[in-house]
N, C-alpha and C. Protein backbone atom coordinates (compact mmCIF):
# COMPACT_ATOMS: atom_id res chain seq x y z
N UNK A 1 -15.35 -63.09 83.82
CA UNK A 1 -15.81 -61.78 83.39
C UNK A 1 -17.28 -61.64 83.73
N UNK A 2 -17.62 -60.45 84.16
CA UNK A 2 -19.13 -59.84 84.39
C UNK A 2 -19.35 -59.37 83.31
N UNK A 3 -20.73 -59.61 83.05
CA UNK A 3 -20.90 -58.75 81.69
C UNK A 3 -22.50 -59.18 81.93
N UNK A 4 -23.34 -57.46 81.87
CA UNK A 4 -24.22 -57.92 81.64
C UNK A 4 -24.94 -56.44 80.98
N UNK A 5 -26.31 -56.45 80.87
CA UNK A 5 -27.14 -55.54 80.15
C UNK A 5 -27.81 -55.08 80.56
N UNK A 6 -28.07 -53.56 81.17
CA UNK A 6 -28.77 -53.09 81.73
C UNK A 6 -30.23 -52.20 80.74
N UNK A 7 -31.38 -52.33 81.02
CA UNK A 7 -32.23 -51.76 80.52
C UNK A 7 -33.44 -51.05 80.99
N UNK A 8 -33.87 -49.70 80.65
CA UNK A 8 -34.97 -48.86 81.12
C UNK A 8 -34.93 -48.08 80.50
N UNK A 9 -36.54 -47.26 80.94
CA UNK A 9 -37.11 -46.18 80.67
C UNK A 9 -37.01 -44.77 81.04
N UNK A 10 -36.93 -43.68 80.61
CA UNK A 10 -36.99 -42.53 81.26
C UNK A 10 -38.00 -42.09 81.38
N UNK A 11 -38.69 -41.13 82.41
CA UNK A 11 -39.61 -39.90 82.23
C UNK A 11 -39.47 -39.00 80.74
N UNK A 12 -40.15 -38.92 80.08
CA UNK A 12 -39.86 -37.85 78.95
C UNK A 12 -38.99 -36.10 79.40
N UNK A 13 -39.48 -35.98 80.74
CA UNK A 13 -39.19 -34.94 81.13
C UNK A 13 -37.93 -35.26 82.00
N UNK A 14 -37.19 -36.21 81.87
CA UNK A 14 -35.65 -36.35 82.88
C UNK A 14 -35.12 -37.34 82.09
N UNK A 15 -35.27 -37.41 80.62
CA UNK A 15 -34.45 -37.95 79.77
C UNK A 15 -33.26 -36.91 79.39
N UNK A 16 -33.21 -35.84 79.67
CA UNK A 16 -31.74 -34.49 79.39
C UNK A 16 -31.06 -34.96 80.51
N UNK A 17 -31.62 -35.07 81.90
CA UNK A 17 -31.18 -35.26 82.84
C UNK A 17 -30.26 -36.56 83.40
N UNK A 18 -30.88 -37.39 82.67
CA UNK A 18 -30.34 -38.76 82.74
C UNK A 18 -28.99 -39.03 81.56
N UNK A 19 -29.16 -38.63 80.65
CA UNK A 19 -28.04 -38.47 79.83
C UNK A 19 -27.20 -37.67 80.11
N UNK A 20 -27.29 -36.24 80.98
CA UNK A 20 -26.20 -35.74 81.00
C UNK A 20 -25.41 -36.97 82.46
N UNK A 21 -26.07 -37.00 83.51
CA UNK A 21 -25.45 -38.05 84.18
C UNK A 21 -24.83 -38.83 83.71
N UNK A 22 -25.18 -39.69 82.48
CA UNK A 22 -24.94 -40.42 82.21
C UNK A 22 -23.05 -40.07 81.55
N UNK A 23 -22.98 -38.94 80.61
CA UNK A 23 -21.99 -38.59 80.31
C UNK A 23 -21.01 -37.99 81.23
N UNK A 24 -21.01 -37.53 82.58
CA UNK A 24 -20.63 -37.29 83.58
C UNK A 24 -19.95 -39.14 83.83
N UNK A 25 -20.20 -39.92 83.67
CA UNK A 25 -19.64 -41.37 84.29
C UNK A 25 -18.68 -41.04 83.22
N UNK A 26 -19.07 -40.83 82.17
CA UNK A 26 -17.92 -41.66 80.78
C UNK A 26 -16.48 -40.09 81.13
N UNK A 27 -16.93 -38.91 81.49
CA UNK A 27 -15.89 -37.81 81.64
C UNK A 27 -15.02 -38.60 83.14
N UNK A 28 -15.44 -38.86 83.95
CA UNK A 28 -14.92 -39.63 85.08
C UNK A 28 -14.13 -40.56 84.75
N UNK A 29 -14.47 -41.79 83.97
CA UNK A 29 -14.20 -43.03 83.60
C UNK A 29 -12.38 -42.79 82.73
N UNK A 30 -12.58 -41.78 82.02
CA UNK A 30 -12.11 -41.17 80.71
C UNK A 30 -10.52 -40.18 81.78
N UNK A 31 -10.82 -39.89 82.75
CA UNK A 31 -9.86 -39.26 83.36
C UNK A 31 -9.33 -39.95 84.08
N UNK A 32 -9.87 -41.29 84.88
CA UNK A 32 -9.39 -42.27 85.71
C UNK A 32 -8.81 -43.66 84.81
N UNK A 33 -9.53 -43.31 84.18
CA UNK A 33 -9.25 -44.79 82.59
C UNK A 33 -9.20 -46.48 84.05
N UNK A 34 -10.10 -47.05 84.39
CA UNK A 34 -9.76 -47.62 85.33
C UNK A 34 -9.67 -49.36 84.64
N UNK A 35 -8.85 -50.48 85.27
CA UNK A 35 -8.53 -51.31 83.81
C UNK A 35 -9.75 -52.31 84.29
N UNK A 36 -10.08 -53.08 83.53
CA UNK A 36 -10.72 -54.01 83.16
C UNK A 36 -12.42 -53.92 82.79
N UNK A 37 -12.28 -52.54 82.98
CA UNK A 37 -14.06 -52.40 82.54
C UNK A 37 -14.11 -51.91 80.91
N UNK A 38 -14.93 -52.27 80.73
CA UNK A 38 -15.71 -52.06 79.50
C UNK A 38 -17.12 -51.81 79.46
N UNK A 39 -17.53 -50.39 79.11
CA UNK A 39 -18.86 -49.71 79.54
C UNK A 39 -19.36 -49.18 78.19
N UNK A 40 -20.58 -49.55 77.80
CA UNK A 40 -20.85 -48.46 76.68
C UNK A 40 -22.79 -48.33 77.20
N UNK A 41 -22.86 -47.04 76.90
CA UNK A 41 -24.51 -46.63 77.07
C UNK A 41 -25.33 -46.46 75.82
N UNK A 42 -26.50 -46.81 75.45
CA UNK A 42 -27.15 -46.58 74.13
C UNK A 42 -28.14 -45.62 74.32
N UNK A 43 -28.65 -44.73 73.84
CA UNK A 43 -30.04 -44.06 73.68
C UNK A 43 -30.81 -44.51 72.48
N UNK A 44 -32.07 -45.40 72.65
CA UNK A 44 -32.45 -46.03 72.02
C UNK A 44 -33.75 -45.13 71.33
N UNK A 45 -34.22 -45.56 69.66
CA UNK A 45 -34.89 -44.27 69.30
C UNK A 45 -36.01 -43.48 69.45
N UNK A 46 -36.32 -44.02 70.70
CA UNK A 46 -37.45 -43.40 70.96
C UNK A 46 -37.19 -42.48 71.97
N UNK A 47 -35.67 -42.43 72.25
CA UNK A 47 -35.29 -41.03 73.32
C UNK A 47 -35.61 -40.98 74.73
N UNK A 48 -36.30 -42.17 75.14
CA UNK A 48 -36.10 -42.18 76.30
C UNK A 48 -35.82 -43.53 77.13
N UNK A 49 -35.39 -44.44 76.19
CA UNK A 49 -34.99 -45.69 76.82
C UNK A 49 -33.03 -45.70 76.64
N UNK A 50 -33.32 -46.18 77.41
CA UNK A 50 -31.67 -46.31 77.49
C UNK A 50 -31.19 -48.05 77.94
N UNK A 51 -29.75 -48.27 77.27
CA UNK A 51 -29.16 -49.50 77.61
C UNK A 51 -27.66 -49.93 77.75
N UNK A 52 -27.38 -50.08 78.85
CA UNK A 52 -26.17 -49.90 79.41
C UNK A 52 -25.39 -51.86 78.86
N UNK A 53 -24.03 -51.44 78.45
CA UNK A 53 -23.45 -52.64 78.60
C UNK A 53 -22.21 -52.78 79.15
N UNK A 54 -22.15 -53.96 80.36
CA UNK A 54 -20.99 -53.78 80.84
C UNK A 54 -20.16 -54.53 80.76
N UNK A 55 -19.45 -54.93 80.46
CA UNK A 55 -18.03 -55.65 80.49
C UNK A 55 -16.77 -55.76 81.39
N UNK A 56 -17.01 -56.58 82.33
CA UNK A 56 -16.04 -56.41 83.76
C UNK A 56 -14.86 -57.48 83.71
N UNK A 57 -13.47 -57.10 84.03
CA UNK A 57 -12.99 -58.76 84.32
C UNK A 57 -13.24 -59.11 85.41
N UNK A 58 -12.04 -59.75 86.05
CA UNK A 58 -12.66 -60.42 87.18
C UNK A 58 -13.03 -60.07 88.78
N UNK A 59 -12.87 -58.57 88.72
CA UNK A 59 -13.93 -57.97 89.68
C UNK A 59 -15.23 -58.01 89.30
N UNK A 60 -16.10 -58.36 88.61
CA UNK A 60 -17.71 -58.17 87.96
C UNK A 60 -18.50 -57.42 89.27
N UNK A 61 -18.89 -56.30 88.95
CA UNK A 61 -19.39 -55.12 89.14
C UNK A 61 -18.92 -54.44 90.07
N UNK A 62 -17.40 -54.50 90.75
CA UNK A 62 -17.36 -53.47 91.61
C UNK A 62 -16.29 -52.36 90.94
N UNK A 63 -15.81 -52.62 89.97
CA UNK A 63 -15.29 -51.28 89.11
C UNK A 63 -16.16 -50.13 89.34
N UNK A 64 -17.39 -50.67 88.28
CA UNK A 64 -17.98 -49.30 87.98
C UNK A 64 -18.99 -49.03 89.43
N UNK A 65 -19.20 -49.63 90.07
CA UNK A 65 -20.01 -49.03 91.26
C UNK A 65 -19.02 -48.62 92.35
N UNK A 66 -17.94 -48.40 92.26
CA UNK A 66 -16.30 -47.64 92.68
C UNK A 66 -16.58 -46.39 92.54
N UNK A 67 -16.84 -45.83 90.73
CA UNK A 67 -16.60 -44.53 90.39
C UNK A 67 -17.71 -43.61 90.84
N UNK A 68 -17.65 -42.81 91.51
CA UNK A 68 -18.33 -41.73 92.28
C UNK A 68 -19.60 -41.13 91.29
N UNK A 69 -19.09 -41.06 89.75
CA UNK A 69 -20.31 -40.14 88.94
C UNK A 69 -21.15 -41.62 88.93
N UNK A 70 -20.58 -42.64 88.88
CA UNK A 70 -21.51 -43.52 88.33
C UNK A 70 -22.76 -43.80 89.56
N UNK A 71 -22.30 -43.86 90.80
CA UNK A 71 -22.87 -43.60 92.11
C UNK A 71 -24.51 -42.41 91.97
N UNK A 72 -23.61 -41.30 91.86
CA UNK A 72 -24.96 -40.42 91.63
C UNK A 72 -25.59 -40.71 90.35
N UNK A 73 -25.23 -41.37 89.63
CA UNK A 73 -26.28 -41.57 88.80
C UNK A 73 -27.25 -42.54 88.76
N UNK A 74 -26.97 -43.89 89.24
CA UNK A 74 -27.72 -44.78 89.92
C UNK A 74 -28.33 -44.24 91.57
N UNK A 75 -27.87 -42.97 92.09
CA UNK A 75 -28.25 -42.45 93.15
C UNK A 75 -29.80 -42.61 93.66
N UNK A 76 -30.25 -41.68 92.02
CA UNK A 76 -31.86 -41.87 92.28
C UNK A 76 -32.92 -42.18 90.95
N UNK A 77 -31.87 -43.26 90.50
CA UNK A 77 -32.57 -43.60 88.72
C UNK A 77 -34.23 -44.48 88.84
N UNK A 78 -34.43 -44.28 90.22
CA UNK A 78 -35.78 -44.87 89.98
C UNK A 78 -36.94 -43.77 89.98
N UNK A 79 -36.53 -42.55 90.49
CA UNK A 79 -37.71 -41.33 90.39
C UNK A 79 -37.04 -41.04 89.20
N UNK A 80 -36.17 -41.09 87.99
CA UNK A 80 -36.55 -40.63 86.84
C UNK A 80 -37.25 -41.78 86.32
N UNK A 81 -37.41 -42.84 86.21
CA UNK A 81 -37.74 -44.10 85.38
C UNK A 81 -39.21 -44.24 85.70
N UNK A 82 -39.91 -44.33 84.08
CA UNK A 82 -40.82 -44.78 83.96
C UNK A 82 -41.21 -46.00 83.92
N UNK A 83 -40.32 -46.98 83.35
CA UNK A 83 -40.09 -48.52 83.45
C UNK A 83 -38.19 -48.63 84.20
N UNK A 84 -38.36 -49.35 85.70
CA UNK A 84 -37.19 -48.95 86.06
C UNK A 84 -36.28 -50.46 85.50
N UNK A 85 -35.16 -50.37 86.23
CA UNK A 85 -33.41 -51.08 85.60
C UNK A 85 -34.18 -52.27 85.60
N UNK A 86 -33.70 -53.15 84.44
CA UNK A 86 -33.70 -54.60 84.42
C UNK A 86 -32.18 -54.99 83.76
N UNK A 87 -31.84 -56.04 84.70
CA UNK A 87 -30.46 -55.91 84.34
C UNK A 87 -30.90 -57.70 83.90
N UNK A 88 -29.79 -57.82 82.58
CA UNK A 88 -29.93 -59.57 82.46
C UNK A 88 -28.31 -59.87 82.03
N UNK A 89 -28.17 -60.63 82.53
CA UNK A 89 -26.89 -60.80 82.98
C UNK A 89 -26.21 -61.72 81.53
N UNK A 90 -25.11 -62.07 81.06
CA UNK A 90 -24.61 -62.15 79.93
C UNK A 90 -24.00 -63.21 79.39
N UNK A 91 -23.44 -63.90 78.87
CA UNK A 91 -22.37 -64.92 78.35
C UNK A 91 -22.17 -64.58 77.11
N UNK A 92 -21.03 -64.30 76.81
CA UNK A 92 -20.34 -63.78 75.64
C UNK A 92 -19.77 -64.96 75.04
N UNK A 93 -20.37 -65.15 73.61
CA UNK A 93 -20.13 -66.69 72.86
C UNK A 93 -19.28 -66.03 71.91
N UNK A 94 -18.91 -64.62 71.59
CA UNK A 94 -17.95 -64.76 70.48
C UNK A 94 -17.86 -63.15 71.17
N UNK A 95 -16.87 -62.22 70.29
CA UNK A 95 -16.77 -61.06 70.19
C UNK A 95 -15.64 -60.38 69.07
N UNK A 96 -15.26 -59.49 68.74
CA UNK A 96 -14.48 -58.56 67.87
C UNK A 96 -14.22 -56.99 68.56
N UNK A 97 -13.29 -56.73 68.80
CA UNK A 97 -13.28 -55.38 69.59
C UNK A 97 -13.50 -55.17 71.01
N UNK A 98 -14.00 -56.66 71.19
CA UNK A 98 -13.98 -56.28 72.94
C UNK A 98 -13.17 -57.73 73.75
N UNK A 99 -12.38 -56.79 74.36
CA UNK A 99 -11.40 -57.93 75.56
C UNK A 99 -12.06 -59.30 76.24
N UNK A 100 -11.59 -60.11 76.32
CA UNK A 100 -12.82 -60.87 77.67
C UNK A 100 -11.18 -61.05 78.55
């Protein structure tokens, strides 16, 4: 399994922008239902950081870089980002609610 954690910053002024993208993946995701991923996004409280978690089986990362919204949204996430993607990659020692 892939699984890892993605983390950054927005522009204050393309934090609407980045979230609606962002919900554009999950309307995609949600109509294709595609199996072995597990995706959830956070908006963290200061409204413009965001943190992606992914959960892949044993394709690890080419699910979600498959789905087309998710594409344009990583398209051009470095001219919205004020602090851009740091991704750190994962090992899952226990869980409840999520598949491995």
């Amino acid at each position: 399994m892939g699984s890892s954690m993605i983390r950054y910053k927005v522009r204050p002024d393309r934090a609407a922008e980045n979230e609606s993208l962002v919900k554009a993946v999950y309307e995609q995701l949600g109509r294709e239902r595609p199996d072995g991923l597990h995706y959830a996004t956070f908006k963290l409280p200061d409204g413009v950081s965001f943190m992606h978690v992914v959960f892949e089986t044993d394709q690890a990362g080419r699910i979600l870089n498959e789905v087309a919204a998710f594409k344009a949204f990583v398209g051009e996430i470095e001219s919205r980002c004020e602090e851009p993607p740091v991704v750190t990659e994962l090992t899952l020692v226990g869980s409840y609610g999520v598949e491995s």
